[in-house]
C-alpha atoms as a PDB file:
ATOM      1  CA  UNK A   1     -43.464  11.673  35.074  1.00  0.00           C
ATOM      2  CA  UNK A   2     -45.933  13.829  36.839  1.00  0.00           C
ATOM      3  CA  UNK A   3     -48.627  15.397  35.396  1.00  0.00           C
ATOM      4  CA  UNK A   4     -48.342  18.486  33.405  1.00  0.00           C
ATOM      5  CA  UNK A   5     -49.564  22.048  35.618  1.00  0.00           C
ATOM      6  CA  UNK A   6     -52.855  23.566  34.038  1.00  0.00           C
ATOM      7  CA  UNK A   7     -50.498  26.215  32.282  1.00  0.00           C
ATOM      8  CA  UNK A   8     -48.797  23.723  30.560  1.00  0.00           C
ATOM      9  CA  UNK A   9     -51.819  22.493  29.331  1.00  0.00           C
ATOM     10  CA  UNK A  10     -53.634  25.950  28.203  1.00  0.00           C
ATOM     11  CA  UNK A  11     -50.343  26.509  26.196  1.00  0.00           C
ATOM     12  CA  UNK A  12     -50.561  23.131  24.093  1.00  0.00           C
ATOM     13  CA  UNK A  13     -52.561  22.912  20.967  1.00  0.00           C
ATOM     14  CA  UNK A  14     -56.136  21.663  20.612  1.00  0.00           C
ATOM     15  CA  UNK A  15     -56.952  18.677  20.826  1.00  0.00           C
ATOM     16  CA  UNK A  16     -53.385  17.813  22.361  1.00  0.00           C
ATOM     17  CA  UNK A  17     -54.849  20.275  25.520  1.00  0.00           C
ATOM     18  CA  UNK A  18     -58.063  18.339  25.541  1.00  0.00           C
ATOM     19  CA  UNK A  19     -56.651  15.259  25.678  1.00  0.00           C
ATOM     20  CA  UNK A  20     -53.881  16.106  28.557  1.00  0.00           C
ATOM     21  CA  UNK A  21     -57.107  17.287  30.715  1.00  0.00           C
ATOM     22  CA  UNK A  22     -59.084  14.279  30.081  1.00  0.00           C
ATOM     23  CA  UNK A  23     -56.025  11.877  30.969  1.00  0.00           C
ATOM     24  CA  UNK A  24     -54.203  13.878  34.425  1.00  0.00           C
ATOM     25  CA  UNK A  25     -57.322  15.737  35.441  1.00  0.00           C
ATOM     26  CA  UNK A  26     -60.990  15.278  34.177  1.00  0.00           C
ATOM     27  CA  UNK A  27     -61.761  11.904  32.539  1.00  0.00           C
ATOM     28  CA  UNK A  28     -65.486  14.096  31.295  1.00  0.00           C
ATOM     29  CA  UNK A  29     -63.229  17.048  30.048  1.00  0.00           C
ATOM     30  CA  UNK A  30     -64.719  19.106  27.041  1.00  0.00           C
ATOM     31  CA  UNK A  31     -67.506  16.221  26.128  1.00  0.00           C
ATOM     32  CA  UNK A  32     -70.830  17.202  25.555  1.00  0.00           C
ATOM     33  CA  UNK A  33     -73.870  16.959  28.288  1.00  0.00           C
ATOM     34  CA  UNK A  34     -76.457  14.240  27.325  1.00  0.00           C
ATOM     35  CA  UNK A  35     -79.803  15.949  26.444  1.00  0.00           C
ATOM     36  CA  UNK A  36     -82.597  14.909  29.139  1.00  0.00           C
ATOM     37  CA  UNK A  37     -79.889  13.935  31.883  1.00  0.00           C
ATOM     38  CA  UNK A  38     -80.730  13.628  35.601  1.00  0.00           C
ATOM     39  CA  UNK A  39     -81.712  16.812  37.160  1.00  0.00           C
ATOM     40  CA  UNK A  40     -79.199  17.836  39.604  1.00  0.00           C
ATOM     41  CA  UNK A  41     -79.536  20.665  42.268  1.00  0.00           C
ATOM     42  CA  UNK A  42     -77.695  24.119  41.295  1.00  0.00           C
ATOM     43  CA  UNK A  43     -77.363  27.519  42.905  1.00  0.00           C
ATOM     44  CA  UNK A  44     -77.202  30.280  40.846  1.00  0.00           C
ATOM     45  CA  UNK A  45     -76.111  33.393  42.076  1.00  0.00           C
ATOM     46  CA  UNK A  46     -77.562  36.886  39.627  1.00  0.00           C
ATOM     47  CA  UNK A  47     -75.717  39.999  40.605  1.00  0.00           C
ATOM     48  CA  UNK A  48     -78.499  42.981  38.924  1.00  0.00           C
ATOM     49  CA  UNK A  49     -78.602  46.866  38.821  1.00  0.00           C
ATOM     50  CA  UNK A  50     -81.105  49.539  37.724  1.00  0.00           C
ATOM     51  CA  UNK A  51     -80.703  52.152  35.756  1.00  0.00           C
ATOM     52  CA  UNK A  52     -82.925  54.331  37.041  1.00  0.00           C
ATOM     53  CA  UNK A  53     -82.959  55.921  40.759  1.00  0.00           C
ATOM     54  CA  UNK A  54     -86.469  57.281  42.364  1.00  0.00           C
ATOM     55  CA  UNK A  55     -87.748  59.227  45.562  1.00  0.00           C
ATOM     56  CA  UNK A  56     -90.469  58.886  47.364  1.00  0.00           C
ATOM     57  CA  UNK A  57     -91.960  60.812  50.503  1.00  0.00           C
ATOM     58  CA  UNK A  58     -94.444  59.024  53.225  1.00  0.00           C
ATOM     59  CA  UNK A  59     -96.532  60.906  55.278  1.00  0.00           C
ATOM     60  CA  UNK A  60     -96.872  59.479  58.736  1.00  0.00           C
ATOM     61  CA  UNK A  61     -97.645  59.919  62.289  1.00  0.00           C
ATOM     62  CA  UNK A  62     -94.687  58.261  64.812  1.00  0.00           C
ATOM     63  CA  UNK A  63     -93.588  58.939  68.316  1.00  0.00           C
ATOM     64  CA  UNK A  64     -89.796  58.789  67.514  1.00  0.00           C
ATOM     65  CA  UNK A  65     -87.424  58.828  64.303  1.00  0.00           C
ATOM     66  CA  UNK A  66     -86.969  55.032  64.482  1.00  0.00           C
ATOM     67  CA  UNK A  67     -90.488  54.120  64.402  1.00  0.00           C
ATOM     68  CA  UNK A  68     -91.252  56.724  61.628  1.00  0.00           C
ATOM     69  CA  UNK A  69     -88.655  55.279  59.511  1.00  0.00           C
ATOM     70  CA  UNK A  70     -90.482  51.801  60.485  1.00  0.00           C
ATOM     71  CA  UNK A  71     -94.008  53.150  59.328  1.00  0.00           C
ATOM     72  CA  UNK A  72     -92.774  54.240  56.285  1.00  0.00           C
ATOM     73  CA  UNK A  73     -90.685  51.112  55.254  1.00  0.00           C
ATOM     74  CA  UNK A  74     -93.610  49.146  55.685  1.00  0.00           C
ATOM     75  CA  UNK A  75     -95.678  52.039  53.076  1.00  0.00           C
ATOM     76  CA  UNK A  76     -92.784  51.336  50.933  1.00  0.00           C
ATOM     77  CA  UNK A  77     -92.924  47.430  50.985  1.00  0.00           C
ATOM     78  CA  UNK A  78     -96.631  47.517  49.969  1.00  0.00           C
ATOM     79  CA  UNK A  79     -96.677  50.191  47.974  1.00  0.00           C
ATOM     80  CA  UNK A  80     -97.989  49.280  44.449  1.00  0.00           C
ATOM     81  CA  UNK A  81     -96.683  52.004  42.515  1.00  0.00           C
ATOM     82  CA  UNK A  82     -93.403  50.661  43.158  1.00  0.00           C
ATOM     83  CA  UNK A  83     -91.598  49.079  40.336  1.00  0.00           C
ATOM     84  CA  UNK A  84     -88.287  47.453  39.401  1.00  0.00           C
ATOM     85  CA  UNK A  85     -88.710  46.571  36.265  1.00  0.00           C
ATOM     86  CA  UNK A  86     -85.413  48.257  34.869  1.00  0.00           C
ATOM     87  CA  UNK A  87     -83.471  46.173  36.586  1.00  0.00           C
ATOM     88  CA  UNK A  88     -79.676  45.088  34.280  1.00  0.00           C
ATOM     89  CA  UNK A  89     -78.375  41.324  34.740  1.00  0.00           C
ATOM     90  CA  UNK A  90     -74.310  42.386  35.736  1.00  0.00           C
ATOM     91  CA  UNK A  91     -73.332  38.646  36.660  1.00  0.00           C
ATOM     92  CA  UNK A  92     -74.560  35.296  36.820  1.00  0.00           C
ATOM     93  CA  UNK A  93     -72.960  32.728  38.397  1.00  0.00           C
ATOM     94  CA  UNK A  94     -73.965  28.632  38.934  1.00  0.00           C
ATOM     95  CA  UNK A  95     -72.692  25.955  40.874  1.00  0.00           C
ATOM     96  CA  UNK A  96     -73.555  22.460  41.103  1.00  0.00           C
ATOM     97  CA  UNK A  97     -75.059  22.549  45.115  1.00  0.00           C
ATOM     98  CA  UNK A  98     -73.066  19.950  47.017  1.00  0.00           C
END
């Protein structure tokens, strides 16, 4: 007998679902994390938005387009009145690092 597909599975009844898991696929399935366990490495992925969109103008003295657009990036990167404090969590999303 081979094992049952994960469809099969999601369609049986708790705990008989739990229990297929656990047996064909994931001995660990559905138990509880120890508290104070080893540390293992993650990356965690946050996908954020604001709600809010501003302008701002730079005054600045360039030889060329490009390099005025350079100047005034580097206003913009150091510029303390610049905030982004409104910013909206959309998606988080962790993985155990390999």
């Amino acid at each position: 007998m081979s094992a049952p597909t994960l469809h099969e599975i999601a369609a049986m009844p708790f705990p008989a679902s739990m229990l297929a898991m656990r047996k064909h696929y994931n001995s660990d399935w559905h138990k509880p994390e120890p508290d104070g366990g080893d540390a293992r490495p993650w990356k965690v992925k946050i996908s954020y938005s604001t709600r809010i969109s501003e302008t701002v103008s730079y005054s600045v003295e360039a030889a060329s387009e490009d390099e005025a657009i350079a100047e005034a990036e580097k206003l913009f990167d150091n510029d303390p009145t610049i905030q982004f404090e409104d910013a909206d969590i959309d998606d988080v999303v962790a993985k155990e690092a390999a």
